[in-house]
PDB file of N, CA and C in Angstrom:
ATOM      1  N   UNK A   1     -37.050  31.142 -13.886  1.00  0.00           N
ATOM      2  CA  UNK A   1     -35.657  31.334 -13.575  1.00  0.00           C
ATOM      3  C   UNK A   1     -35.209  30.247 -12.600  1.00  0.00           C
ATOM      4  N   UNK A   2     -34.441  29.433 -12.814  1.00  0.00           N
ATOM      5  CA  UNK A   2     -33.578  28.215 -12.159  1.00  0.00           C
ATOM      6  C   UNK A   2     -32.130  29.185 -11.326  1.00  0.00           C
ATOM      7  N   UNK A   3     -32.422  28.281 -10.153  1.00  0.00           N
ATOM      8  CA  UNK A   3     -31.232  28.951  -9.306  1.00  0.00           C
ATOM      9  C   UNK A   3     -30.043  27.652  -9.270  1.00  0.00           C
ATOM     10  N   UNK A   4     -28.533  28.493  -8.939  1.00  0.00           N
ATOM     11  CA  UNK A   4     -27.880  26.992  -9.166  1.00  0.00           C
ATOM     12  C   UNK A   4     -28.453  26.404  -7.227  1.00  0.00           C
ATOM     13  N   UNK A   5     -27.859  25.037  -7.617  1.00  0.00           N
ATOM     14  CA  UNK A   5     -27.834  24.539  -6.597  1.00  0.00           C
ATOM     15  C   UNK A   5     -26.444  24.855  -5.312  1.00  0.00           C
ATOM     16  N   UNK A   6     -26.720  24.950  -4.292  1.00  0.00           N
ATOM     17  CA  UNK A   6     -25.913  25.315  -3.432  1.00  0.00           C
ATOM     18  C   UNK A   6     -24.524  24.173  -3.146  1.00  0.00           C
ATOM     19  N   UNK A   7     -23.468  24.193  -3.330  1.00  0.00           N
ATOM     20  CA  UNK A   7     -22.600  23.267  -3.436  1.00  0.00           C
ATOM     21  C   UNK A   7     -21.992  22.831  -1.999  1.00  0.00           C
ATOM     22  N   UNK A   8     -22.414  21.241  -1.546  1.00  0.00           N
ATOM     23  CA  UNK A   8     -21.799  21.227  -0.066  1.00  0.00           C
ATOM     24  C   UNK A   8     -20.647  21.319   0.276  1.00  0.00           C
ATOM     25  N   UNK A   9     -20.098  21.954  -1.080  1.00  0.00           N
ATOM     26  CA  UNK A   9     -18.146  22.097  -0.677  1.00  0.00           C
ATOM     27  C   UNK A   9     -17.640  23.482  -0.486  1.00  0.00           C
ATOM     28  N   UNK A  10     -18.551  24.459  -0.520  1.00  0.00           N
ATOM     29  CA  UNK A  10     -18.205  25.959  -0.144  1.00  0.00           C
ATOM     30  C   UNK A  10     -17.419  26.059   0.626  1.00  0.00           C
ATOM     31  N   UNK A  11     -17.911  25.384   2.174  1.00  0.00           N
ATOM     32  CA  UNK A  11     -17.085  25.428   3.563  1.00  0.00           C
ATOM     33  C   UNK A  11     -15.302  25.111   3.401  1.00  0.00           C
ATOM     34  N   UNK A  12     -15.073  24.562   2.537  1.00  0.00           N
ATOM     35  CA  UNK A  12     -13.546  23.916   2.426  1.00  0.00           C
ATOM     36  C   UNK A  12     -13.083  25.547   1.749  1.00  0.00           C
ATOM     37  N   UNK A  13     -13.543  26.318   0.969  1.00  0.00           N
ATOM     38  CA  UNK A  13     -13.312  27.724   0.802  1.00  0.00           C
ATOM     39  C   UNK A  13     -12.717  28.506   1.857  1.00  0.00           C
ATOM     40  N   UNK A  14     -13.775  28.203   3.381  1.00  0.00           N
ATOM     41  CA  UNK A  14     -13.203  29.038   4.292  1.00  0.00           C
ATOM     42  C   UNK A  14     -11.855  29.355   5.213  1.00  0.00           C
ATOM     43  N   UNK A  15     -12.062  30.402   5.978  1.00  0.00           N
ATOM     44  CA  UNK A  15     -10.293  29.839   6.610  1.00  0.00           C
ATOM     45  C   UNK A  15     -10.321  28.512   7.644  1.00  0.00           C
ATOM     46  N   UNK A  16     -11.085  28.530   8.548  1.00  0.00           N
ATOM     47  CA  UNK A  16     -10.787  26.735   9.219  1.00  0.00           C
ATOM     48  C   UNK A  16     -10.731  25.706   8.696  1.00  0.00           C
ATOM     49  N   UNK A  17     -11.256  25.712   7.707  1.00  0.00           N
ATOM     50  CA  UNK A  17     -10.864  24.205   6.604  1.00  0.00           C
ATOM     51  C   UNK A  17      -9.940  24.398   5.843  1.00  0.00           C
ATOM     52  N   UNK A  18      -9.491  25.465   5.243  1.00  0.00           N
ATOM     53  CA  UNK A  18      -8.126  25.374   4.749  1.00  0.00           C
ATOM     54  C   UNK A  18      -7.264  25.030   5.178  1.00  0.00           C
ATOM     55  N   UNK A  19      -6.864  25.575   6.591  1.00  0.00           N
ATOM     56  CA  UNK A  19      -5.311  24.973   7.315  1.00  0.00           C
ATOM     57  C   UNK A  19      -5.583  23.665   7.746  1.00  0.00           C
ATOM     58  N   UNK A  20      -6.303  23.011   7.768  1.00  0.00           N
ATOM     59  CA  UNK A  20      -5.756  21.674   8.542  1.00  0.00           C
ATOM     60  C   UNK A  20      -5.905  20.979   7.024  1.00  0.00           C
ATOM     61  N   UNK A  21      -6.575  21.048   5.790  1.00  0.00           N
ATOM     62  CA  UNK A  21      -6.530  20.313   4.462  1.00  0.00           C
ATOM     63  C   UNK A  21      -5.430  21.124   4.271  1.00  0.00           C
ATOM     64  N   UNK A  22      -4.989  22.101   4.028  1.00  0.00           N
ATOM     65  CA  UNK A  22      -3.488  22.086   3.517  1.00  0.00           C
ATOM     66  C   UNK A  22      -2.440  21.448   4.278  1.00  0.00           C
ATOM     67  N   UNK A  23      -2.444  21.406   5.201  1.00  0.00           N
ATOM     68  CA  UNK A  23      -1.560  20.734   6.343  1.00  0.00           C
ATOM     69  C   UNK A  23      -1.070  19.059   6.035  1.00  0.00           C
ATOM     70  N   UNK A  24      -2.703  18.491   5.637  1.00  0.00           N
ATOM     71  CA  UNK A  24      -2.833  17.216   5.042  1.00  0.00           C
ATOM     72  C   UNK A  24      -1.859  16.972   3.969  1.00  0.00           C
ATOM     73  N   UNK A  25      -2.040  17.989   3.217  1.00  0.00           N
ATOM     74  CA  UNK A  25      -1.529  17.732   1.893  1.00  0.00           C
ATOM     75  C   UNK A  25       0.347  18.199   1.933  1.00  0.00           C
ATOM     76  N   UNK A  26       0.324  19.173   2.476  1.00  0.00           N
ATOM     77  CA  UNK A  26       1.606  18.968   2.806  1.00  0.00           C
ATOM     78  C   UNK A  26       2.310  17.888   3.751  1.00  0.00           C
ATOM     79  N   UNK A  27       1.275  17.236   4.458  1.00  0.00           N
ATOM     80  CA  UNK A  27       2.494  15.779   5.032  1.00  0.00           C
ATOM     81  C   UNK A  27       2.200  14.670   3.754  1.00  0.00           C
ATOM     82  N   UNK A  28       1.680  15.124   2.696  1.00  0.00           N
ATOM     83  CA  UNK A  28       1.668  14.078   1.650  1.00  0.00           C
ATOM     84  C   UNK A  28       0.603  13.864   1.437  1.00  0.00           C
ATOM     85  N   UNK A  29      -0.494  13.736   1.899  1.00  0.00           N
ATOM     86  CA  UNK A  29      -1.689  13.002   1.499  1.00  0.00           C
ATOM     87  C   UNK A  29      -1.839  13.245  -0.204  1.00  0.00           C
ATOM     88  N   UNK A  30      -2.748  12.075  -0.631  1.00  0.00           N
ATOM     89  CA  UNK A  30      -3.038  12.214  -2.071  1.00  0.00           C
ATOM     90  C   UNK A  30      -4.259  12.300  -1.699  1.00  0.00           C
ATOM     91  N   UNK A  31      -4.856  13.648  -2.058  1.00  0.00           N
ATOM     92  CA  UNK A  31      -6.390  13.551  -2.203  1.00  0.00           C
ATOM     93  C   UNK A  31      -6.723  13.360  -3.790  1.00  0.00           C
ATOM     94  N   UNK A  32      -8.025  13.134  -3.736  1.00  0.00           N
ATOM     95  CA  UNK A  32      -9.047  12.905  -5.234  1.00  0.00           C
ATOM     96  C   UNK A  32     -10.433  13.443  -5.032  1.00  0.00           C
ATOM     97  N   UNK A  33     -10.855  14.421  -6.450  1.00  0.00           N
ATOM     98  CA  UNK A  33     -11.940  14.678  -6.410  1.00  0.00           C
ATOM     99  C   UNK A  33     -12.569  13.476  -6.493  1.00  0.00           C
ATOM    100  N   UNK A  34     -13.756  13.457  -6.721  1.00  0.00           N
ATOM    101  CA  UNK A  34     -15.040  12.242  -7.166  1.00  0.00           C
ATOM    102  C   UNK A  34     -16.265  13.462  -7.489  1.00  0.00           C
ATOM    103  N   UNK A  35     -16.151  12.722  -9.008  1.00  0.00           N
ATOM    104  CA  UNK A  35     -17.108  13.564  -9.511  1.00  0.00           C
ATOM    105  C   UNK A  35     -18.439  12.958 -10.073  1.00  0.00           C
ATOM    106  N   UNK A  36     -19.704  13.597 -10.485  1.00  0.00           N
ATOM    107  CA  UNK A  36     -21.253  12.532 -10.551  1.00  0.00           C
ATOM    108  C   UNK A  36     -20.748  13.038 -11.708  1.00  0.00           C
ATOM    109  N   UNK A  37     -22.263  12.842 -12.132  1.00  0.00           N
ATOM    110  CA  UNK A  37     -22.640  12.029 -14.013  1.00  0.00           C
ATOM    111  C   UNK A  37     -22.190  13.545 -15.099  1.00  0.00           C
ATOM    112  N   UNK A  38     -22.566  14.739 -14.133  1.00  0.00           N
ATOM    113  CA  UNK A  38     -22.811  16.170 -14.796  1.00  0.00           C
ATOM    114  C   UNK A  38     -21.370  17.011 -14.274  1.00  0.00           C
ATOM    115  N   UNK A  39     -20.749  16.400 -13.398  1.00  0.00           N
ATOM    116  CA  UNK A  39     -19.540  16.785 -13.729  1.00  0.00           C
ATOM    117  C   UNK A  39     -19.335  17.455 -12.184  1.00  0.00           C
ATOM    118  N   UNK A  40     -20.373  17.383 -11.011  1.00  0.00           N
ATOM    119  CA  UNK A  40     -20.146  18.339 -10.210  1.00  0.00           C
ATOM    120  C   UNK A  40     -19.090  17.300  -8.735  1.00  0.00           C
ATOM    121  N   UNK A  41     -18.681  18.208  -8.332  1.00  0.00           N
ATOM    122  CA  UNK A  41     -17.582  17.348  -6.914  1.00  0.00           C
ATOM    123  C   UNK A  41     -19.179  16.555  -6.415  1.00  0.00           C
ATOM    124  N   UNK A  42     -18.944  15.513  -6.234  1.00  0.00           N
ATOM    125  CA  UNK A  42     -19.935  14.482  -5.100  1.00  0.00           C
ATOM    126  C   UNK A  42     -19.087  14.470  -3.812  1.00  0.00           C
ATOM    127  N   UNK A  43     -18.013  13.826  -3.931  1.00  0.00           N
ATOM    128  CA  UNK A  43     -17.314  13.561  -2.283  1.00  0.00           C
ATOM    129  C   UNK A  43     -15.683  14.125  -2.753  1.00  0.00           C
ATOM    130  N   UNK A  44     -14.934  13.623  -2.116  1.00  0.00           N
ATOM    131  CA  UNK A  44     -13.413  13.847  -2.300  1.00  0.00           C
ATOM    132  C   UNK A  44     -12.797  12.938  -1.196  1.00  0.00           C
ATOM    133  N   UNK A  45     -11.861  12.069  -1.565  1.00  0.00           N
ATOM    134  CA  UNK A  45     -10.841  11.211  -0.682  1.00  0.00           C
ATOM    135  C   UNK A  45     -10.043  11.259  -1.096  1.00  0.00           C
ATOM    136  N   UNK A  46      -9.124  10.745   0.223  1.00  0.00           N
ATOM    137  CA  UNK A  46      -7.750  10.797   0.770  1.00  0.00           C
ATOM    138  C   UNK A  46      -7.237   9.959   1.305  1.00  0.00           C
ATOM    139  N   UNK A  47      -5.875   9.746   1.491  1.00  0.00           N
ATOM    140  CA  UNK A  47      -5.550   8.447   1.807  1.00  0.00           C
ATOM    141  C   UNK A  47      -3.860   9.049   1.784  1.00  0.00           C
ATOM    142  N   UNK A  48      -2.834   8.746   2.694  1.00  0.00           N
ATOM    143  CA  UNK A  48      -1.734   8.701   3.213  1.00  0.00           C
ATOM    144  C   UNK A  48      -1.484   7.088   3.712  1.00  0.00           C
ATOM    145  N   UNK A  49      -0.410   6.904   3.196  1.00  0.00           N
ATOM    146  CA  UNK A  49       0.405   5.515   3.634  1.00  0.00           C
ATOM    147  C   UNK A  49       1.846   5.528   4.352  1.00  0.00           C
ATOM    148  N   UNK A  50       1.620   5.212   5.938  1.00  0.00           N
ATOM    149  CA  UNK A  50       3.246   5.124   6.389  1.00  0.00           C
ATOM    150  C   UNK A  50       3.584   4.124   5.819  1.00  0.00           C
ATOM    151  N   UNK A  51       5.137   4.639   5.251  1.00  0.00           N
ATOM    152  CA  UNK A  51       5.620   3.717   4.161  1.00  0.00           C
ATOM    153  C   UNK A  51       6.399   2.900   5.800  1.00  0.00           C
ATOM    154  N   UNK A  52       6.654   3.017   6.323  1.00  0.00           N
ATOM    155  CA  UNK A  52       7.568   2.522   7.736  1.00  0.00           C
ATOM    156  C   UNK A  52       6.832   1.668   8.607  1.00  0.00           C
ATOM    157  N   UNK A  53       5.468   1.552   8.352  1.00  0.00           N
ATOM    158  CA  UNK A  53       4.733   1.168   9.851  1.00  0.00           C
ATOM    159  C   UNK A  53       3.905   0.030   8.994  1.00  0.00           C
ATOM    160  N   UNK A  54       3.543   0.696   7.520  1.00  0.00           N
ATOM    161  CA  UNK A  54       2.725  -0.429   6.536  1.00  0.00           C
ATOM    162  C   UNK A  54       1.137  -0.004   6.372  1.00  0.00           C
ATOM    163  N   UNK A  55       1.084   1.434   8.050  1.00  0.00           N
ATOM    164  CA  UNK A  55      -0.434   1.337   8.015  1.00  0.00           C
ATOM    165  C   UNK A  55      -0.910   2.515   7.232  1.00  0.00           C
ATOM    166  N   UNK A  56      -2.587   2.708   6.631  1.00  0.00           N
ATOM    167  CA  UNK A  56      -2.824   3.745   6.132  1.00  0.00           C
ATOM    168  C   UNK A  56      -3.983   4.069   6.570  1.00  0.00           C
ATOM    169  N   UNK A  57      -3.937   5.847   6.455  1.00  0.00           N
ATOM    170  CA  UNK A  57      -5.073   6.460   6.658  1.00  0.00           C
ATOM    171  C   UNK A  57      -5.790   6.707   5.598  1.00  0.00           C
ATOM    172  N   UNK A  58      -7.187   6.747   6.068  1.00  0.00           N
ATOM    173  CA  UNK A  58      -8.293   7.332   4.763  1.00  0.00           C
ATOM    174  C   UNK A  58      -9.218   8.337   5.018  1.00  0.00           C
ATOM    175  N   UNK A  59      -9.780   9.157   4.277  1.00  0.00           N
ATOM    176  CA  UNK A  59     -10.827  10.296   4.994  1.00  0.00           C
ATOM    177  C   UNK A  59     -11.596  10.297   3.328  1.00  0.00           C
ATOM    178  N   UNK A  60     -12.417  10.379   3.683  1.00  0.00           N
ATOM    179  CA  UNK A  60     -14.129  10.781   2.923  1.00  0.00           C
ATOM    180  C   UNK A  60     -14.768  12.008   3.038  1.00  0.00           C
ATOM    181  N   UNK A  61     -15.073  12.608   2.485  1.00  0.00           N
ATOM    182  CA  UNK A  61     -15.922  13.455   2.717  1.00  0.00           C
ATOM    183  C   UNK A  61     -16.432  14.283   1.750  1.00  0.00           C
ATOM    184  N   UNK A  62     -18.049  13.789   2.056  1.00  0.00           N
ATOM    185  CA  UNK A  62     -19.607  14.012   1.156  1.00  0.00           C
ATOM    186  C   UNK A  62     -19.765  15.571   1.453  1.00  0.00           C
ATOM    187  N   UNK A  63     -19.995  16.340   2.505  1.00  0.00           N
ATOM    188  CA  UNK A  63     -20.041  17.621   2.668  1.00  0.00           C
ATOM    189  C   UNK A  63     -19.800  17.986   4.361  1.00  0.00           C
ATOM    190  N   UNK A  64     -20.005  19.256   4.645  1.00  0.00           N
ATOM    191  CA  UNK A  64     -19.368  19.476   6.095  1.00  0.00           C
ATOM    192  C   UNK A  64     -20.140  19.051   7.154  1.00  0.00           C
ATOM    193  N   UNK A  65     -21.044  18.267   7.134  1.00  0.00           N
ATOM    194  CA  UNK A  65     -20.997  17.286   7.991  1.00  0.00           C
ATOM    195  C   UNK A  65     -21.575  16.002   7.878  1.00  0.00           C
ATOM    196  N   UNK A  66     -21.107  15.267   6.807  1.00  0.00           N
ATOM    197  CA  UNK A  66     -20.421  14.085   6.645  1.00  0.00           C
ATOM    198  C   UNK A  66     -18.969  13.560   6.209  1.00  0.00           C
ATOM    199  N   UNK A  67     -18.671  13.126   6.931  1.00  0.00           N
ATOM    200  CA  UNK A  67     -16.983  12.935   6.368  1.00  0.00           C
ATOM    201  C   UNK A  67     -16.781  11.452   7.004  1.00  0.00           C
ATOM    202  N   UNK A  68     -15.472  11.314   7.293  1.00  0.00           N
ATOM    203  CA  UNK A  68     -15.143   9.776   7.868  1.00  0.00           C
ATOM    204  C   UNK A  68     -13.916   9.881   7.575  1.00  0.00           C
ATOM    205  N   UNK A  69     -12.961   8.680   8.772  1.00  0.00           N
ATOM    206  CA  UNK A  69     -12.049   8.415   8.633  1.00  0.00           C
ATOM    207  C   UNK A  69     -11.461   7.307   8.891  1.00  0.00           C
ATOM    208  N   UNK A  70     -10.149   6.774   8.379  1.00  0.00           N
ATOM    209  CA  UNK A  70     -10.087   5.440   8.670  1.00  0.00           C
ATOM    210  C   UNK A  70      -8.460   5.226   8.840  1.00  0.00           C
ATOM    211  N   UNK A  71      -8.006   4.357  10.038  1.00  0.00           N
ATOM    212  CA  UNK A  71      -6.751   3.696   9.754  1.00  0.00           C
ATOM    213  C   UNK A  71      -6.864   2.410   9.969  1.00  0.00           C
ATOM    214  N   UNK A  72      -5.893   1.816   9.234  1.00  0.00           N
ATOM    215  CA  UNK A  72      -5.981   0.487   8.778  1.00  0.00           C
ATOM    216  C   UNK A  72      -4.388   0.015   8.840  1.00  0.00           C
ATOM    217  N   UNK A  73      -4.211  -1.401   9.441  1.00  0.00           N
ATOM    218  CA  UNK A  73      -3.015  -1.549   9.778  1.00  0.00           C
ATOM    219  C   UNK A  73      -2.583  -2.746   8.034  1.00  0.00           C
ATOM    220  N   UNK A  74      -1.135  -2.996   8.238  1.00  0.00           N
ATOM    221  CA  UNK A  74      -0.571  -3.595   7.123  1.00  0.00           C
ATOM    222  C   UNK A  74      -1.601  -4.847   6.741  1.00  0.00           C
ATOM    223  N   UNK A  75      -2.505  -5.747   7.080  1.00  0.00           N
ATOM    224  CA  UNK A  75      -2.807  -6.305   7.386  1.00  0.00           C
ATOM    225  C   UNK A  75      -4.702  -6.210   6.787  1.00  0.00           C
ATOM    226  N   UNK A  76      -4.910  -4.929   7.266  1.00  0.00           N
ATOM    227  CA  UNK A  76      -6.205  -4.845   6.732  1.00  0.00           C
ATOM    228  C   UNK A  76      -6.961  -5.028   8.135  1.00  0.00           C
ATOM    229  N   UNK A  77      -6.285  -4.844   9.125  1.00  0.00           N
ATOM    230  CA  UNK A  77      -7.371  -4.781  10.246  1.00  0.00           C
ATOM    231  C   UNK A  77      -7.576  -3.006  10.729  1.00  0.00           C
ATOM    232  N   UNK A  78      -9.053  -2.738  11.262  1.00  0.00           N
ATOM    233  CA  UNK A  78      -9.298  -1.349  11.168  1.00  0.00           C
ATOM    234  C   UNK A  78      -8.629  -1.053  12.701  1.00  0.00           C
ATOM    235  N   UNK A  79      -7.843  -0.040  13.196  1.00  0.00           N
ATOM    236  CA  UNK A  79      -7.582   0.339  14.276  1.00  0.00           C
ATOM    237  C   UNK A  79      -7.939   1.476  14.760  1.00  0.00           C
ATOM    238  N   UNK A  80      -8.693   2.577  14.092  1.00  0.00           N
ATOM    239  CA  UNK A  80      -9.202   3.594  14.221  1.00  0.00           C
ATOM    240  C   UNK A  80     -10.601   3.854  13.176  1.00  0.00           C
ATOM    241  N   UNK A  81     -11.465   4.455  13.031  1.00  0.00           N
ATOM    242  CA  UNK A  81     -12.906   5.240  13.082  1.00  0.00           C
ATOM    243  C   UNK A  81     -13.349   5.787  13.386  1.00  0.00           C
ATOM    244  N   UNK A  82     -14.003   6.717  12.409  1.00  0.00           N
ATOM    245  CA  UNK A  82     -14.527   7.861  12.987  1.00  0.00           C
ATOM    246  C   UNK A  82     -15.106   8.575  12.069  1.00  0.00           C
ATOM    247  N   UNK A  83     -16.498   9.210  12.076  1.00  0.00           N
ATOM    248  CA  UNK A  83     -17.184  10.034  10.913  1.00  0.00           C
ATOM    249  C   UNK A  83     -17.906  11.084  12.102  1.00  0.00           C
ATOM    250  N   UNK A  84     -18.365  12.137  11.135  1.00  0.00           N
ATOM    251  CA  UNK A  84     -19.368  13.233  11.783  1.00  0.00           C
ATOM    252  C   UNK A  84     -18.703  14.480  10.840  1.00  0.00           C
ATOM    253  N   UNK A  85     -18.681  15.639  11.282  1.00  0.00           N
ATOM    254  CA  UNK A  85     -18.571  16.656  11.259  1.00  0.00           C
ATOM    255  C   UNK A  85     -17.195  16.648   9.763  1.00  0.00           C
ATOM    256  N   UNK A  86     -16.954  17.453   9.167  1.00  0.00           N
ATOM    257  CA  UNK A  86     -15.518  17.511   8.167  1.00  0.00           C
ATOM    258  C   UNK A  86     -14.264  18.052   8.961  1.00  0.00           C
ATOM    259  N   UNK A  87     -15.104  18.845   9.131  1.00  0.00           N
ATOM    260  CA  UNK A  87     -13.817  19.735  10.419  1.00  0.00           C
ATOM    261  C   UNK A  87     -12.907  19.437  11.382  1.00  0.00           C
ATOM    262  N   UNK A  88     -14.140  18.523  11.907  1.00  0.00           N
ATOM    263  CA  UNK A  88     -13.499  17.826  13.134  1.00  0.00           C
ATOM    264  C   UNK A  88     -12.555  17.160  12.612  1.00  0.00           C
ATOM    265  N   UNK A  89     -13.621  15.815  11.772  1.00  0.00           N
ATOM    266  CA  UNK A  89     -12.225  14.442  11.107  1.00  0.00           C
ATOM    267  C   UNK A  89     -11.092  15.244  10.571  1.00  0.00           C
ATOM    268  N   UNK A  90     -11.015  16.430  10.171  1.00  0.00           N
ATOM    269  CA  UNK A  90      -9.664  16.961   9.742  1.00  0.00           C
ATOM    270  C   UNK A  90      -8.460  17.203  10.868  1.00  0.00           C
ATOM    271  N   UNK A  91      -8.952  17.915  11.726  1.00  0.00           N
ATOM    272  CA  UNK A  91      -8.248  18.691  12.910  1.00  0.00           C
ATOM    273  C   UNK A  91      -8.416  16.918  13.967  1.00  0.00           C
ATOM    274  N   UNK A  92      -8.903  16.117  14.031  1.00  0.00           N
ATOM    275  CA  UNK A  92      -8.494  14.439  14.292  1.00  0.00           C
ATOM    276  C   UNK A  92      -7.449  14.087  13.107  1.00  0.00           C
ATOM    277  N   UNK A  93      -7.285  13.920  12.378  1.00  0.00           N
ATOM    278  CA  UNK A  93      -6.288  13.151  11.640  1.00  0.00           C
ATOM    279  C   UNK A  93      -5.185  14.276  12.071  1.00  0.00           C
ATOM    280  N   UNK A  94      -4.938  15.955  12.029  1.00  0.00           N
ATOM    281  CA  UNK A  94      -3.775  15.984  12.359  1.00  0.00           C
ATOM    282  C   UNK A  94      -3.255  15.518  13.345  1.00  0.00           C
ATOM    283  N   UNK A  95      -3.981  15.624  14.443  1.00  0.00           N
ATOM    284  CA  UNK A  95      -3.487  15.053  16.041  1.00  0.00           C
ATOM    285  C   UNK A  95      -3.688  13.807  16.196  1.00  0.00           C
ATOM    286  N   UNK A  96      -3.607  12.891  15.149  1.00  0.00           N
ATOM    287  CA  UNK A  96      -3.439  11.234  15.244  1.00  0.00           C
ATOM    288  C   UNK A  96      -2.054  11.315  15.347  1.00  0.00           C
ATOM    289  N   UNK A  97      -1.712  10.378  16.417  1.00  0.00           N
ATOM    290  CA  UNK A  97       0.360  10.172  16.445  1.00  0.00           C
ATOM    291  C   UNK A  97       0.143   9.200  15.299  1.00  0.00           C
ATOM    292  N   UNK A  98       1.407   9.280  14.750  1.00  0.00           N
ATOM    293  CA  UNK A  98       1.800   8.264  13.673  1.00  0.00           C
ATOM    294  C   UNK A  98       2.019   6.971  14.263  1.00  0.00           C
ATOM    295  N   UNK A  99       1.743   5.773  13.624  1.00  0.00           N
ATOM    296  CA  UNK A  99       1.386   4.714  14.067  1.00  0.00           C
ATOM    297  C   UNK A  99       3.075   4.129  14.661  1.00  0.00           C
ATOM    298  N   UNK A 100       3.916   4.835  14.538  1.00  0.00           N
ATOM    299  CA  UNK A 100       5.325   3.988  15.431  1.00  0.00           C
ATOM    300  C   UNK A 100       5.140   4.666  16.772  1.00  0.00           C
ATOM    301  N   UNK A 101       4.322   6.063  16.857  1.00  0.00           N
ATOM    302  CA  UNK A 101       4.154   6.647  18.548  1.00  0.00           C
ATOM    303  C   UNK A 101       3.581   5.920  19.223  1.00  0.00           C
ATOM    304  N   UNK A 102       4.077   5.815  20.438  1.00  0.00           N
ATOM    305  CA  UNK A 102       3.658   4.992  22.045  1.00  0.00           C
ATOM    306  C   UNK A 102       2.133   5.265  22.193  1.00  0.00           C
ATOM    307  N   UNK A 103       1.544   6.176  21.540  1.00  0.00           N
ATOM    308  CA  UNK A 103       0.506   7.018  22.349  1.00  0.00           C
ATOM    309  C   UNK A 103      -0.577   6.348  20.525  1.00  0.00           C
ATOM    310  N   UNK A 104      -0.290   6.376  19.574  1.00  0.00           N
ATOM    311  CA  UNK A 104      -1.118   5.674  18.433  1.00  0.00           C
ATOM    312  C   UNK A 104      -1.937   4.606  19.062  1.00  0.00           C
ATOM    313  N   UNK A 105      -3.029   4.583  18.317  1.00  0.00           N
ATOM    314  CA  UNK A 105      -4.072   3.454  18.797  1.00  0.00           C
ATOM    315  C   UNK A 105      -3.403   2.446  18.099  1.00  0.00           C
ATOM    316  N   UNK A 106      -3.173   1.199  18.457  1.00  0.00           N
ATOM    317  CA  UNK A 106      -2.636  -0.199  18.178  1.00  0.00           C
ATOM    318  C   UNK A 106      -4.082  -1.417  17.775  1.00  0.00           C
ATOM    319  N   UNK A 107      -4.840  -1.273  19.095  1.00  0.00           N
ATOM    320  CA  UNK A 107      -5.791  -2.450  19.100  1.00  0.00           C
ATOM    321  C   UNK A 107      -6.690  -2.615  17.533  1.00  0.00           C
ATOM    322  N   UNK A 108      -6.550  -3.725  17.234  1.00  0.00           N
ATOM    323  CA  UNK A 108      -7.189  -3.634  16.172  1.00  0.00           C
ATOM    324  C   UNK A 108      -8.735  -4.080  16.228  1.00  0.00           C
ATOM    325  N   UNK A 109      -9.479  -3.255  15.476  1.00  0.00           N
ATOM    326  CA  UNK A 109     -11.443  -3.087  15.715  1.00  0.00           C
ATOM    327  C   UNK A 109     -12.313  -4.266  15.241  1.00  0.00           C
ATOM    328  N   UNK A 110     -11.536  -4.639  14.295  1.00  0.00           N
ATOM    329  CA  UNK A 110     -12.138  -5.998  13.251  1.00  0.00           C
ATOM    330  C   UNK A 110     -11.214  -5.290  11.963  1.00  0.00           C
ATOM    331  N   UNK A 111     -12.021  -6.014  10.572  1.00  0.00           N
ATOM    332  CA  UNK A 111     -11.439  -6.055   9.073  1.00  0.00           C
ATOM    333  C   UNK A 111     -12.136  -4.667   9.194  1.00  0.00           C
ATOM    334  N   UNK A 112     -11.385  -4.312   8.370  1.00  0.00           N
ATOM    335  CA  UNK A 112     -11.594  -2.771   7.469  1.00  0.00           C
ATOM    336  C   UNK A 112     -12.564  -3.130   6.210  1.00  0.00           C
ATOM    337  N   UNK A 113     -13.808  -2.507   6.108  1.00  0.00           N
ATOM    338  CA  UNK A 113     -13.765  -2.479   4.647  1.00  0.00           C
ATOM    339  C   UNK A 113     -13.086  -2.203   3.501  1.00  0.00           C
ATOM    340  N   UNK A 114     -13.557  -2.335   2.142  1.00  0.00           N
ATOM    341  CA  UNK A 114     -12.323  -1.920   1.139  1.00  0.00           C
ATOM    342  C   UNK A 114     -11.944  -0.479   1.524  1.00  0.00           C
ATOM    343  N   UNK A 115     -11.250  -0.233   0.917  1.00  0.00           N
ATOM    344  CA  UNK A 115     -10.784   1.094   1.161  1.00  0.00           C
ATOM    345  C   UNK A 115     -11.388   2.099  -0.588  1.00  0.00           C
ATOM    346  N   UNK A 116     -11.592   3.604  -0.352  1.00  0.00           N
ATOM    347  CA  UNK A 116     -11.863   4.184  -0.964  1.00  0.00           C
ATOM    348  C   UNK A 116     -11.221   3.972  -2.207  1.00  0.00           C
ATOM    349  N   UNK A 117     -11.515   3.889  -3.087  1.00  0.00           N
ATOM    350  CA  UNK A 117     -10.634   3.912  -4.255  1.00  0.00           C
ATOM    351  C   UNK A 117     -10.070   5.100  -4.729  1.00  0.00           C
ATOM    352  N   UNK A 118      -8.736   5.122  -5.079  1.00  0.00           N
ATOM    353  CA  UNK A 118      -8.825   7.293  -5.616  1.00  0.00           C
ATOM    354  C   UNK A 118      -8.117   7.345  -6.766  1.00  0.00           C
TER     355      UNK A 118
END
């Protein structure tokens, strides 16, 4: 008797990961599954673009605790990073100010890698 395998995306089921991914998605984000060879979720990204500022955010995430996140200015330089936990990078991207706030990180880190494809 074969058992299924345990899926690292259960946690997004619960109630703390729901409100801050719905939250996402209601300020717009476009998320995307990413799926392997047999059809099962592997990761899922996201990505929001201030259409006003030029810059965009990105988030990854393999299971609940790997994820990542990224902003990237018009330009392609990285101004923010950050991976660990799913939860966290979620409840961080809501409380990122939008990149025209006084209080947004500006300095830029170096080049961004490519960005996720979705």
């Amino acid at each position: 008797m074969t058992t299924a395998p345990i899926n690292p995306f259960t946690f997004l089921c619960d109630e703390p990961a729901i409100e801050p991914l719905a939250t996402l998605m209601g300020r717009g984000w476009e998320l995307q599954p990413q799926l392997d060879g047999e059809g099962n979720l592997e990761r899922f990204t996201g990505a929001f673009t201030w259409t006003d500022d030029g810059y965009v955010d990105a988030l990854r995430v393999k299971s609940k605790t790997d994820a990542a996140a990224i902003r990237v200015d018009h330009a392609g330089g990285k101004v923010r990073e950050h991976d660990g936990d799913a939860l966290d990078i979620l409840h961080q991207l809501l409380e990122l100010p939008a990149p025209s706030d006084p209080l947004a990180p500006r300095l830029v880190l170096g080049s961004a890698p490519q960005l996720w494809v979705l």
